[in-house]
N, C-alpha and C. Protein backbone atom coordinates (compact mmCIF):
# COMPACT_ATOMS: atom_id res chain seq x y z
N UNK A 1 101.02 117.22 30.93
CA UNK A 1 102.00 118.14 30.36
C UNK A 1 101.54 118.57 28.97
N UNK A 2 101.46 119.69 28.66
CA UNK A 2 101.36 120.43 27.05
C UNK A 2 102.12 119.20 26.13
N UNK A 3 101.32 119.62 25.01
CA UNK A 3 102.04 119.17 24.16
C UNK A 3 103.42 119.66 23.63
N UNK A 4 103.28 121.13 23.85
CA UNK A 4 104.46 122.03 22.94
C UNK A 4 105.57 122.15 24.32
N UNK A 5 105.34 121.70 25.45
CA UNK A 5 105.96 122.20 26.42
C UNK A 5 107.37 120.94 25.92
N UNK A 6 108.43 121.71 26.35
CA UNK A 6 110.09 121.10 25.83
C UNK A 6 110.47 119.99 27.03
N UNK A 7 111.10 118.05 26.57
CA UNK A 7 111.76 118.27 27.82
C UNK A 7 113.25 118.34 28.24
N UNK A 8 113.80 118.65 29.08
CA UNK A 8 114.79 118.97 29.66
C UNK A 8 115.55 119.07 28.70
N UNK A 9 116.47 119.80 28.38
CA UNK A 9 117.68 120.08 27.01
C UNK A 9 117.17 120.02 26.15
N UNK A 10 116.18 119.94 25.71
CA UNK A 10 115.96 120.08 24.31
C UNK A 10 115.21 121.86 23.61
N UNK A 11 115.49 122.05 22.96
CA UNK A 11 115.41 122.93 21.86
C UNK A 11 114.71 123.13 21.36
N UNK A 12 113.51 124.67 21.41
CA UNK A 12 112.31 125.06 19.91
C UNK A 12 113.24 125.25 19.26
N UNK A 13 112.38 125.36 18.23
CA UNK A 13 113.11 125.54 16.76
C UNK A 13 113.37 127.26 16.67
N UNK A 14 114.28 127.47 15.51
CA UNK A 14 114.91 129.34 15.42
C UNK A 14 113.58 130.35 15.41
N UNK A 15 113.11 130.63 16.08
CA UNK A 15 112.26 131.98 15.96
C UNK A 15 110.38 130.95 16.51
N UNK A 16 111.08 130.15 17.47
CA UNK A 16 109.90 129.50 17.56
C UNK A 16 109.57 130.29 19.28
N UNK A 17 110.11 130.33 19.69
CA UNK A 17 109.64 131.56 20.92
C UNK A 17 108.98 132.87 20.42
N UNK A 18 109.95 133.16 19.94
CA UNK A 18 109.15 134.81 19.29
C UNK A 18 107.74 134.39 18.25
N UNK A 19 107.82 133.71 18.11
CA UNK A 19 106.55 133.87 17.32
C UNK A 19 105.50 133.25 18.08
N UNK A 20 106.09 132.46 19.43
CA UNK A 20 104.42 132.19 20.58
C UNK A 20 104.55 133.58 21.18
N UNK A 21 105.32 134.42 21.39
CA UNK A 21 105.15 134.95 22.24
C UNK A 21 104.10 136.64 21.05
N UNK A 22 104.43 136.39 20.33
CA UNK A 22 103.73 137.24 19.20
C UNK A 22 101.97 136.61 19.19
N UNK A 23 101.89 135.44 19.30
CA UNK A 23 100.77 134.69 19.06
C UNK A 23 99.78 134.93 20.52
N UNK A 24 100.75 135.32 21.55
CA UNK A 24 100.09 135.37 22.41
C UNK A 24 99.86 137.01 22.81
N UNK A 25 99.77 137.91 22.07
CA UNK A 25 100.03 139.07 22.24
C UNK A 25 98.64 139.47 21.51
N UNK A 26 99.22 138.51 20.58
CA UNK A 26 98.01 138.89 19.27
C UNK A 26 96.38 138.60 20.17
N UNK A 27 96.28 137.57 20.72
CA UNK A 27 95.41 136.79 21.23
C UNK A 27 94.74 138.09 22.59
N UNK A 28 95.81 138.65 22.93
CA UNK A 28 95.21 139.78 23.67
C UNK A 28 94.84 141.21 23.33
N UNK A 29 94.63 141.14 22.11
CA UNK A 29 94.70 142.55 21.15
C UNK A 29 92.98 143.09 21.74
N UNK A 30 92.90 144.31 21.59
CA UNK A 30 93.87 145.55 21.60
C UNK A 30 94.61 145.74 22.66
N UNK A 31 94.07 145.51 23.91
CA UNK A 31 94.91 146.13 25.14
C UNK A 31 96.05 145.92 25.85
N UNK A 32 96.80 144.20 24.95
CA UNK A 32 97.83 143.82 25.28
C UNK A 32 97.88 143.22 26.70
N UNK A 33 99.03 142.79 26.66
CA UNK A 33 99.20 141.63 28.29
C UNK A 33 100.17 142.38 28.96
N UNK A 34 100.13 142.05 30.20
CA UNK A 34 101.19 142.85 31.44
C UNK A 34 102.38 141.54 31.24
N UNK A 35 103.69 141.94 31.02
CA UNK A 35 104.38 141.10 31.03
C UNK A 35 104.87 140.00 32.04
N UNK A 36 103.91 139.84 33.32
CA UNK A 36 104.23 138.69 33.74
C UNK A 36 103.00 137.57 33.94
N UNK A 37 101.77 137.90 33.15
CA UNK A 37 101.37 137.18 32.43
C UNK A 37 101.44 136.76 30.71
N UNK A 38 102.20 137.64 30.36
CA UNK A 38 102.89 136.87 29.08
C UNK A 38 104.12 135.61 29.79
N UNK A 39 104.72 135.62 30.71
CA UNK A 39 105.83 134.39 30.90
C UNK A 39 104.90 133.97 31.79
N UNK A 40 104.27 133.69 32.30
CA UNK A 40 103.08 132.73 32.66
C UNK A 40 102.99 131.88 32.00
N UNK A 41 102.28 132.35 30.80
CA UNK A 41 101.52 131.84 29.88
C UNK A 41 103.10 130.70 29.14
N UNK A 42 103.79 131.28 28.90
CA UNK A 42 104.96 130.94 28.10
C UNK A 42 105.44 129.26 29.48
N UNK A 43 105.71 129.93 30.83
CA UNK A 43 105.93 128.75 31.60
C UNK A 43 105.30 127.72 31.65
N UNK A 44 103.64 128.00 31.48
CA UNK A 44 102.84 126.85 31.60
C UNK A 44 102.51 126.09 30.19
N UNK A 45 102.09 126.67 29.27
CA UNK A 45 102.30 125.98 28.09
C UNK A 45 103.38 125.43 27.23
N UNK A 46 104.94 126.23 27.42
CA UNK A 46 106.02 125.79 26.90
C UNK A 46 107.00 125.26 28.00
N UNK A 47 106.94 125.66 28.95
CA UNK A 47 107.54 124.84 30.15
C UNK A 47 109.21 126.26 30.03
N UNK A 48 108.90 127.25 29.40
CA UNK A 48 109.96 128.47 29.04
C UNK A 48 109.80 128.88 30.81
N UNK A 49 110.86 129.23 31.05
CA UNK A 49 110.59 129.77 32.03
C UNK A 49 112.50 130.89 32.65
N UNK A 50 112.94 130.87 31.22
CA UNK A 50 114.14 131.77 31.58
C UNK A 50 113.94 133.58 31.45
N UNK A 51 113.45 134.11 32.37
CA UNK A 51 113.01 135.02 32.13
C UNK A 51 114.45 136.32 31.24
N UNK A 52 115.45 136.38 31.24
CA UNK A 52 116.31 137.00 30.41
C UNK A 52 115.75 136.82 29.29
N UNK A 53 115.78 135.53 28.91
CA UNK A 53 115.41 135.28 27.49
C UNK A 53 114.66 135.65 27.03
N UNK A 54 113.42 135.13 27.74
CA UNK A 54 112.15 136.35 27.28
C UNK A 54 112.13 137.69 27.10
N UNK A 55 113.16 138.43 28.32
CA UNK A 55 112.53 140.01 28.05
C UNK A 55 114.03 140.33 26.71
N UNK A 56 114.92 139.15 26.05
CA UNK A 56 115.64 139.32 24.87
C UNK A 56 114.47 139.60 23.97
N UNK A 57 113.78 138.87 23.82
CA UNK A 57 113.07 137.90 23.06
C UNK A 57 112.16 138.93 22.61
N UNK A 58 111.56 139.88 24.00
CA UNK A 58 110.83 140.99 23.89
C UNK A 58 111.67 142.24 23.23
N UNK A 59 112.84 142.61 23.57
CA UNK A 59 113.20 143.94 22.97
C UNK A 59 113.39 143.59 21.68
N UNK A 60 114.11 142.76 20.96
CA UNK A 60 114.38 142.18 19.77
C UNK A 60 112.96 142.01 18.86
N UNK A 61 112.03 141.90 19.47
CA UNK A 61 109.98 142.19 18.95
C UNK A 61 110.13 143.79 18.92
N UNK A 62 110.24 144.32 19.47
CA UNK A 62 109.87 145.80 19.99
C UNK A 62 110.86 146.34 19.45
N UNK A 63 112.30 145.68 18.77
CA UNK A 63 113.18 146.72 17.95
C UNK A 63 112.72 146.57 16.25
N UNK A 64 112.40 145.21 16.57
CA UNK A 64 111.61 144.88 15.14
C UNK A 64 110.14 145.65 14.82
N UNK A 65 110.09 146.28 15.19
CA UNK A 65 108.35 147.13 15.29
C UNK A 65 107.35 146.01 15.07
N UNK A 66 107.42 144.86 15.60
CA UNK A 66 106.06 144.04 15.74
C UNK A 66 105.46 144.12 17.08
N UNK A 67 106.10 144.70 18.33
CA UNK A 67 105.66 145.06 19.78
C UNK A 67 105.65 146.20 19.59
N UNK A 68 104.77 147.00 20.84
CA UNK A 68 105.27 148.34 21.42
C UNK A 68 105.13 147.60 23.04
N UNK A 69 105.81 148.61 23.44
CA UNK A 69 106.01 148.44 24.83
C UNK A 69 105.06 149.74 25.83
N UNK A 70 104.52 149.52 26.62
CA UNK A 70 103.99 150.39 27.57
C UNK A 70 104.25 150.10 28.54
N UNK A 71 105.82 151.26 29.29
CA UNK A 71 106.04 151.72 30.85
C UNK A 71 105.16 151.65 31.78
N UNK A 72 105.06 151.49 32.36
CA UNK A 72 103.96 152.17 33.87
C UNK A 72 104.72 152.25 34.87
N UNK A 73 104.82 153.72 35.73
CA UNK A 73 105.59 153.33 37.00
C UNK A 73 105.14 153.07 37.86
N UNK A 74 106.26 152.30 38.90
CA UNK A 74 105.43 151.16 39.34
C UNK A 74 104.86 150.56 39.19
N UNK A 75 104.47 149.73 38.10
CA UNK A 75 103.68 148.94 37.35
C UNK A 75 104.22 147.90 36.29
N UNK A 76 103.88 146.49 36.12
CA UNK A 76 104.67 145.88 34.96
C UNK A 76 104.19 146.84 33.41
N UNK A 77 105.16 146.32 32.87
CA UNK A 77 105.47 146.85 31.44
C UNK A 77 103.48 145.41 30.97
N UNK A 78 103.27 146.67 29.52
CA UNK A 78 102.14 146.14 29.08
C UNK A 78 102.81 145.93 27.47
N UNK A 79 102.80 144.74 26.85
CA UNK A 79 102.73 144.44 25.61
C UNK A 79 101.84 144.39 23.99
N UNK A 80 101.59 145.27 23.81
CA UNK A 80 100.82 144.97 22.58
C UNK A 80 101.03 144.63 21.18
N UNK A 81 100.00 144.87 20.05
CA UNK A 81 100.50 144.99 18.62
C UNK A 81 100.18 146.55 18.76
N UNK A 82 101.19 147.03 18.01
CA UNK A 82 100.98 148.37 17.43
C UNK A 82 100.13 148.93 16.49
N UNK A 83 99.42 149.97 17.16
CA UNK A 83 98.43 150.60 16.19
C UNK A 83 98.82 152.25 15.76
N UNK A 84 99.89 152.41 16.74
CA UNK A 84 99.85 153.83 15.79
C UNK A 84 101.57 153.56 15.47
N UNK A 85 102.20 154.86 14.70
CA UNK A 85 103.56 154.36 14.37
C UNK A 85 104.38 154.55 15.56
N UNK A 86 105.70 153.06 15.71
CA UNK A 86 106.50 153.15 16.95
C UNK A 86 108.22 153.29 16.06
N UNK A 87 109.20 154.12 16.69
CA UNK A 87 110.19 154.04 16.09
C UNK A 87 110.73 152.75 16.14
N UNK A 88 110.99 152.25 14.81
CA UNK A 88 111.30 150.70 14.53
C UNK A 88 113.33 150.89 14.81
N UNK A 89 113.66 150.57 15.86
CA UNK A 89 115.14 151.17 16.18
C UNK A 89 115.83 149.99 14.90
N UNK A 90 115.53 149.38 14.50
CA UNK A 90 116.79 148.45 13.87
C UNK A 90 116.37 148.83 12.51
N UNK A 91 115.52 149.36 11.99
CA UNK A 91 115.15 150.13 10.35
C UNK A 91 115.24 151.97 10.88
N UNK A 92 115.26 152.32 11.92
CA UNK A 92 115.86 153.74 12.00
C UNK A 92 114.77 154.66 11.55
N UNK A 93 113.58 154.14 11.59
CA UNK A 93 112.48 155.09 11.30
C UNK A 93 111.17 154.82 11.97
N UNK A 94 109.95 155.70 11.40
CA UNK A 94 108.79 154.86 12.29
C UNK A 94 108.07 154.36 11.30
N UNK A 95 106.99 153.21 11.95
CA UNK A 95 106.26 152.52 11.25
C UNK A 95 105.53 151.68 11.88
N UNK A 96 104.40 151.62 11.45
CA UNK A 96 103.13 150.96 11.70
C UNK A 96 103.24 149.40 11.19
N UNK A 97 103.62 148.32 11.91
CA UNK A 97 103.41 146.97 10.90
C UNK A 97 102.40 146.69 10.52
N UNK A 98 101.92 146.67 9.41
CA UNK A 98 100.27 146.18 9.24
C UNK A 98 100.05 144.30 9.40
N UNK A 99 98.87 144.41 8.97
CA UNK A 99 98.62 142.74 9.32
C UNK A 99 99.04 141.99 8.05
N UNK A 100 99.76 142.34 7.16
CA UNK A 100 100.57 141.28 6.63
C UNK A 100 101.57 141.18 7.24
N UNK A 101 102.11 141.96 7.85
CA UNK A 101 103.14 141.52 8.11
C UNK A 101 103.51 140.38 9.43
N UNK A 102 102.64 140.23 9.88
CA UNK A 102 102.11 139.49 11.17
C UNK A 102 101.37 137.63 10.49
N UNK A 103 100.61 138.05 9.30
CA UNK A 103 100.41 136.85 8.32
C UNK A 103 101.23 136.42 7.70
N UNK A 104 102.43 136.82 7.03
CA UNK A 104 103.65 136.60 6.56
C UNK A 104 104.23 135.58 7.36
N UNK A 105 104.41 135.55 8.92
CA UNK A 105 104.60 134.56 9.67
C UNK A 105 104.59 133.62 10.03
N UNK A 106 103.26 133.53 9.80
CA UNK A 106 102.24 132.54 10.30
C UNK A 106 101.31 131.26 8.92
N UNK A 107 100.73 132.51 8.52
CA UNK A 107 100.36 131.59 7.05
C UNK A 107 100.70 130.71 5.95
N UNK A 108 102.10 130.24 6.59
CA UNK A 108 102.69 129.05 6.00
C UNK A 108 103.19 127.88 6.78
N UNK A 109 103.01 128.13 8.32
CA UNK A 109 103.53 127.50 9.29
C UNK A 109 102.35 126.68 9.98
N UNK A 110 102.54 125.82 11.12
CA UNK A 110 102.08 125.05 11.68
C UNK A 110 100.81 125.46 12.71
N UNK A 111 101.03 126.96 12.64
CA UNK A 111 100.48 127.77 13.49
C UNK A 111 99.17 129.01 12.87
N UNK A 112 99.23 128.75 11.52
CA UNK A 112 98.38 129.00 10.79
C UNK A 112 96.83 129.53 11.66
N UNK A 113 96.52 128.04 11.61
CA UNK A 113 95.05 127.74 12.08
C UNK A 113 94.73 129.08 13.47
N UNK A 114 96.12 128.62 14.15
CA UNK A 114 96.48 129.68 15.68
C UNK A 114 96.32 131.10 15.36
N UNK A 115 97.31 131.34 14.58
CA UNK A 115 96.90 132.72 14.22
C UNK A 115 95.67 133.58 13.59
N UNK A 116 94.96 132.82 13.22
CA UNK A 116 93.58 133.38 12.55
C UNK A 116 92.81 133.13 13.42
N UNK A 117 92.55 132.49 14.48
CA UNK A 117 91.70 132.29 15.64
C UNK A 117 91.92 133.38 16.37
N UNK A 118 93.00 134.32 17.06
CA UNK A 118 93.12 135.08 17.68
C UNK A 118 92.79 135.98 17.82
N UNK A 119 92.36 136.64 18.25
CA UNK A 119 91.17 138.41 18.62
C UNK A 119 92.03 138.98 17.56
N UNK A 120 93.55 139.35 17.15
CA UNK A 120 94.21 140.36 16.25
C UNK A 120 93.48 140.20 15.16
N UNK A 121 94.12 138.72 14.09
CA UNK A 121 93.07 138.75 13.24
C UNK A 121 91.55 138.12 12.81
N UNK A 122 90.92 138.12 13.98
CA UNK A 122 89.36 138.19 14.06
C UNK A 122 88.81 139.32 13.71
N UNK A 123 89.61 140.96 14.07
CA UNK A 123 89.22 141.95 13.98
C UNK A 123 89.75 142.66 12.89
N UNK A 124 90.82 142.14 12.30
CA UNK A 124 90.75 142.34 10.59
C UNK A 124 90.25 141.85 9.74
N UNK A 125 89.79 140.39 9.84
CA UNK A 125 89.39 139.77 8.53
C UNK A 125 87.49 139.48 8.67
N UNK A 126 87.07 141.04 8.62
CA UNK A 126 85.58 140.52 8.76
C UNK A 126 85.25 140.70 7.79
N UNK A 127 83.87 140.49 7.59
CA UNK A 127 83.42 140.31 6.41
C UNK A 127 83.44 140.96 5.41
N UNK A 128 83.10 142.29 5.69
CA UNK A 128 83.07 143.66 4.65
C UNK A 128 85.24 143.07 4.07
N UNK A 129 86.25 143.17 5.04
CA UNK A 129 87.53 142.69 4.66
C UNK A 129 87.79 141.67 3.28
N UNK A 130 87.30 140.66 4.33
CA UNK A 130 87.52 139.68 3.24
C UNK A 130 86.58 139.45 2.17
N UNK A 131 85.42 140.01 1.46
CA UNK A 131 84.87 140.17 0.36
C UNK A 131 85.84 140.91 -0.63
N UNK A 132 86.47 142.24 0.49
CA UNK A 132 86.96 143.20 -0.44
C UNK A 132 88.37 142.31 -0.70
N UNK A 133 89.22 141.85 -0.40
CA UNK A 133 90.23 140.69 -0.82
C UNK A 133 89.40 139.44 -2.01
N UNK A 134 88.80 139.18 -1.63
CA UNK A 134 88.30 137.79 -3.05
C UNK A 134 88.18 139.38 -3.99
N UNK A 135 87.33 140.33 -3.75
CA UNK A 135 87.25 141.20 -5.12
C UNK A 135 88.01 141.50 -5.75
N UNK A 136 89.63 141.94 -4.83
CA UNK A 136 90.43 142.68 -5.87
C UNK A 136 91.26 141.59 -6.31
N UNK A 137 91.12 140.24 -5.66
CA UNK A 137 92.03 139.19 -6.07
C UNK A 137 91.48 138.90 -7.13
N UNK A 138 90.14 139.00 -7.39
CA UNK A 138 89.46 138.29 -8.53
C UNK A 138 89.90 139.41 -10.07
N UNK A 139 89.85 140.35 -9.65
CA UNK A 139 90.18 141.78 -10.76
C UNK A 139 91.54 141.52 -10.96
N UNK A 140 92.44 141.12 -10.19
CA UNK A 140 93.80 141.30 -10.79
C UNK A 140 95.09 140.17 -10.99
N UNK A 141 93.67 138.77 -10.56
CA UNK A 141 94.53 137.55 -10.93
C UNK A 141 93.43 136.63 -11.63
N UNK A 142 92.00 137.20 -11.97
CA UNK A 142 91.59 136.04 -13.06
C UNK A 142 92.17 135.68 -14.42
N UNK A 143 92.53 137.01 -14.79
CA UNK A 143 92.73 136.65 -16.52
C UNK A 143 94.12 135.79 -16.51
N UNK A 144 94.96 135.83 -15.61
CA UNK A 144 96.15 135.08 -15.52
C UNK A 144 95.68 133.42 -14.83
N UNK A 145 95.17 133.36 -13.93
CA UNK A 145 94.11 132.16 -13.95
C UNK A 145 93.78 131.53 -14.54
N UNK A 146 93.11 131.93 -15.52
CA UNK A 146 91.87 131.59 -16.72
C UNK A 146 92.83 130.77 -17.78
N UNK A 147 94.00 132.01 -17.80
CA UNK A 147 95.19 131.46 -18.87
C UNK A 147 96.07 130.52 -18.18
N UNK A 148 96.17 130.09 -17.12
CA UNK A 148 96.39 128.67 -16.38
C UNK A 148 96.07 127.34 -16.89
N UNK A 149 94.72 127.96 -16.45
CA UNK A 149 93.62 127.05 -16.25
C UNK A 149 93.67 126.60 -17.92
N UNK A 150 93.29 127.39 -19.15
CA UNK A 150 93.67 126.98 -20.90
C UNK A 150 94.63 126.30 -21.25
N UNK A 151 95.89 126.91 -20.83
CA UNK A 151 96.68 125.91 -21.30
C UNK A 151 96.91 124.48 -20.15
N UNK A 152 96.48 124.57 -19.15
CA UNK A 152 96.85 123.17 -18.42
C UNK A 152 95.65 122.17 -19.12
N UNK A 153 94.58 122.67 -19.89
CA UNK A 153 93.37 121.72 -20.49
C UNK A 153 94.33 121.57 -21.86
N UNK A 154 94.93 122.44 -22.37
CA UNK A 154 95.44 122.07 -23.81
C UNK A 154 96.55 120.83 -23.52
N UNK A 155 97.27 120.91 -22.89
CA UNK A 155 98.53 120.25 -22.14
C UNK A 155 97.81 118.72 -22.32
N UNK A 156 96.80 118.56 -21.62
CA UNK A 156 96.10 117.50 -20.68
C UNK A 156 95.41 116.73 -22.70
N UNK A 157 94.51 117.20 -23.24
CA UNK A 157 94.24 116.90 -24.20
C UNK A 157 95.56 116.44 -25.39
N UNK A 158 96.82 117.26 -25.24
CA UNK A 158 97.82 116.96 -25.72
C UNK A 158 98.53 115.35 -25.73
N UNK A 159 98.08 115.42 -24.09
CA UNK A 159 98.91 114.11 -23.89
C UNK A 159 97.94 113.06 -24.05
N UNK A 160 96.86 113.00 -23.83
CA UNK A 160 95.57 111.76 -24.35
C UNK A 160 95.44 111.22 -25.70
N UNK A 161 95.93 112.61 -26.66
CA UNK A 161 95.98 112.41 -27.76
C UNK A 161 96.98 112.30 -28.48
N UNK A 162 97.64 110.39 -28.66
CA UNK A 162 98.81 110.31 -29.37
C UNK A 162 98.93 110.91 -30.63
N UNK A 163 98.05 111.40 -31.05
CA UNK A 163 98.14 111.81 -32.63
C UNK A 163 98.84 113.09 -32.96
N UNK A 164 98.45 113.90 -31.51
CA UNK A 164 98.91 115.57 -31.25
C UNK A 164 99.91 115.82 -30.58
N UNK A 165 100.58 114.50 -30.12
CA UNK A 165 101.33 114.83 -28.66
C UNK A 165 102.53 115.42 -29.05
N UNK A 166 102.44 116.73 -28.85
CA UNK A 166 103.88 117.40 -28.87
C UNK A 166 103.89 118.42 -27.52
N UNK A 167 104.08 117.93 -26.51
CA UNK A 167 104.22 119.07 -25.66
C UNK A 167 105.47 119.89 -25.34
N UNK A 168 106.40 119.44 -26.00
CA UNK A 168 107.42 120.17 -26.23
C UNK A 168 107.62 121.19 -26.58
N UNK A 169 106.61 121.72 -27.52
CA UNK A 169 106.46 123.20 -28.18
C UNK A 169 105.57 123.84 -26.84
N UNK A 170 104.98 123.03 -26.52
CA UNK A 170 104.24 124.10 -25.29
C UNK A 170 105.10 124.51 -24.48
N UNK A 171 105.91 123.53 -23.76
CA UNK A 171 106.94 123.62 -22.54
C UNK A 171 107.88 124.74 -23.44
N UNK A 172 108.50 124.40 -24.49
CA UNK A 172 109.98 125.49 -25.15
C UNK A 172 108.96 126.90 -24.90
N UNK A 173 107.84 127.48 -24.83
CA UNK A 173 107.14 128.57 -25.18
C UNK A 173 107.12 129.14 -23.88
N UNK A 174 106.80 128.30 -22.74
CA UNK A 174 106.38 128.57 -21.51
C UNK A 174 107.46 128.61 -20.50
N UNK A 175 108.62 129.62 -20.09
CA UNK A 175 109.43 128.92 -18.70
C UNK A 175 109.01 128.17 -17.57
N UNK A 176 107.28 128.72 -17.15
CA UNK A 176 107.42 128.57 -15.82
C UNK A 176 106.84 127.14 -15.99
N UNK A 177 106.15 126.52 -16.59
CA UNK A 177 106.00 125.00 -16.93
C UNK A 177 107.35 124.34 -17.08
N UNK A 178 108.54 124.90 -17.84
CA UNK A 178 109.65 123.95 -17.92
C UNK A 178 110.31 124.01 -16.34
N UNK A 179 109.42 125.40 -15.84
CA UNK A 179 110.50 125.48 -14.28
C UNK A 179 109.64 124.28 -13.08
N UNK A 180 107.90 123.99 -13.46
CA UNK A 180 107.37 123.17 -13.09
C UNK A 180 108.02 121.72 -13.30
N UNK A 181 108.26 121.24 -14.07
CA UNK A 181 108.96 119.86 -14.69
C UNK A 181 110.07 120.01 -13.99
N UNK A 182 111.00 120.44 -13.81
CA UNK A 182 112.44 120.83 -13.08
C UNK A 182 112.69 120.77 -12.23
N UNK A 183 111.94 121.63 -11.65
CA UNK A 183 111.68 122.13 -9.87
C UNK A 183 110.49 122.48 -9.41
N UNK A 184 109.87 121.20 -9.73
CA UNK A 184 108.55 121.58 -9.11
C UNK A 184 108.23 122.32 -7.68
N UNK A 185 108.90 121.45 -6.88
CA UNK A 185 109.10 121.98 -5.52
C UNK A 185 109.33 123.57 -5.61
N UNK A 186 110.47 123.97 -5.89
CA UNK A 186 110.50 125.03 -5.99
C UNK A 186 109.92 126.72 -6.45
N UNK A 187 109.14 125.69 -7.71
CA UNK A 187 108.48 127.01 -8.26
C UNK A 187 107.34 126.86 -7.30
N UNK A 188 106.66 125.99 -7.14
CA UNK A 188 105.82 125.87 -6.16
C UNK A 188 105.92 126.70 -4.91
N UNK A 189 107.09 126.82 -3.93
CA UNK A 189 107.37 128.04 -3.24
C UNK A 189 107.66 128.99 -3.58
N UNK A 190 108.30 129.29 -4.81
CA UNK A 190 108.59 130.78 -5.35
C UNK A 190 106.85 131.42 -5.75
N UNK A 191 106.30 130.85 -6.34
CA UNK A 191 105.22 131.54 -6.34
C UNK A 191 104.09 131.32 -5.48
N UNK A 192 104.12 130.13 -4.19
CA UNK A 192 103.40 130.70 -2.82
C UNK A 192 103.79 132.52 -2.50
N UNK A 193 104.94 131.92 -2.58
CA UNK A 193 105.94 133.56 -1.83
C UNK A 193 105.53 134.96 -2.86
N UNK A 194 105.74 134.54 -4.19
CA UNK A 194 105.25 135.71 -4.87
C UNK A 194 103.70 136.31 -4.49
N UNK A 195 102.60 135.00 -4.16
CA UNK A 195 101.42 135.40 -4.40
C UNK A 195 101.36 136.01 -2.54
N UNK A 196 101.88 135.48 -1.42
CA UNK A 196 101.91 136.00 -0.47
C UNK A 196 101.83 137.59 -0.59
N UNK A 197 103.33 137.87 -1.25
CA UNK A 197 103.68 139.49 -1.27
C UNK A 197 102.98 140.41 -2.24
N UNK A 198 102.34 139.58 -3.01
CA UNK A 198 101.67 140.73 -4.28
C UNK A 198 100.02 140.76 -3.59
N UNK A 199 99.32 139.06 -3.36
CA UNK A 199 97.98 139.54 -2.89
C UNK A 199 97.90 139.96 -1.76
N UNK A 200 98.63 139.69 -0.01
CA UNK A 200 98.26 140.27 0.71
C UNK A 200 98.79 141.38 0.87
């Protein structure tokens, strides 16, 4: 039996379907899966096998503009990621999701590793890509870095040296160090989340 497969009564977690079933979409990019090998795939590895749910599971993707859907008559429906713009019905306009928004998902979760293995983003993050990401990350977050990196050595020398130790004037100067001491935890996710939305 799978590992991820559920048993009897028990429960994935909130948005833990939609996001295999996204993972497995991705994994078939560009040409997408015929939808009854997407619940295949879903029966045999998750042991899912309520098909309502799934094709919920699907319009609720496809109102969210992370699916498009392709008709065929007489033919099963084909699932993909979207490449050109699809009317996003629950934002009331059209739009293209790009691949953050698909990393946003994933890049903090358990499924990480999953999602970057998959043909979707295999075929965004090549090389010429990701050079040009370290470049502009490097242009528009070293000098804030650098100034990290200074005062966490002044800090560190501060406290070795009983003679100097006042870090109090550092912390009263600095919020996000007094918000470190406080809530570490927290600032710690507030600025995962910031650096999510500003670098990718």
């Amino acid at each position: 039996m799978p590992k991820n497969r559920r048993k009897q009564g028990e429960r994935f977690p909130k948005g833990y379907i939609k996001n295999q079933i996204l993972l497995i979409v991705c994994q078939h990019f560009p040409k997408g899966i015929e939808e009854p090998d997407l619940r295949d795939i879903l029966r045999k590895e998750f042991g899912i096998r309520e098909s309502k749910g799934i094709k919920m599971h699907l319009a609720d993707l496809e109102e969210e503009g992370l699916l498009s859907k392709i008709s065929q008559k007489g033919k099963s429906n084909i699932w993909k990621i979207p490449t050109e713009p699809i009317f996003v019905k629950a934002l009331g306009h059209e739009a293209t999701p790009e691949f953050v928004t698909y990393a946003g998902r994933f890049m903090f979760s358990e499924d990480s590793k999953k999602f970057l293995e998959c043909k979707y983003a295999r075929s965004i993050l090549t090389e010429d890509h990701l050079d040009q990401l370290a470049l502009d990350f490097w242009v528009n977050y070293s000098k804030q870095f650098l100034l990290v990196v200074d005062t966490l050595k002044s800090l560190e020398e501060e406290f070795e040296d009983p003679t100097s130790f006042n870090p109090s004037k550092r912390i009263k100067e600095s919020p996000t160090i007094l918000s470190f001491l406080l809530f570490p935890e927290r600032t710690v996710a507030r600025m995962a989340e910031e650096f999510k939305e500003d670098v990718m």
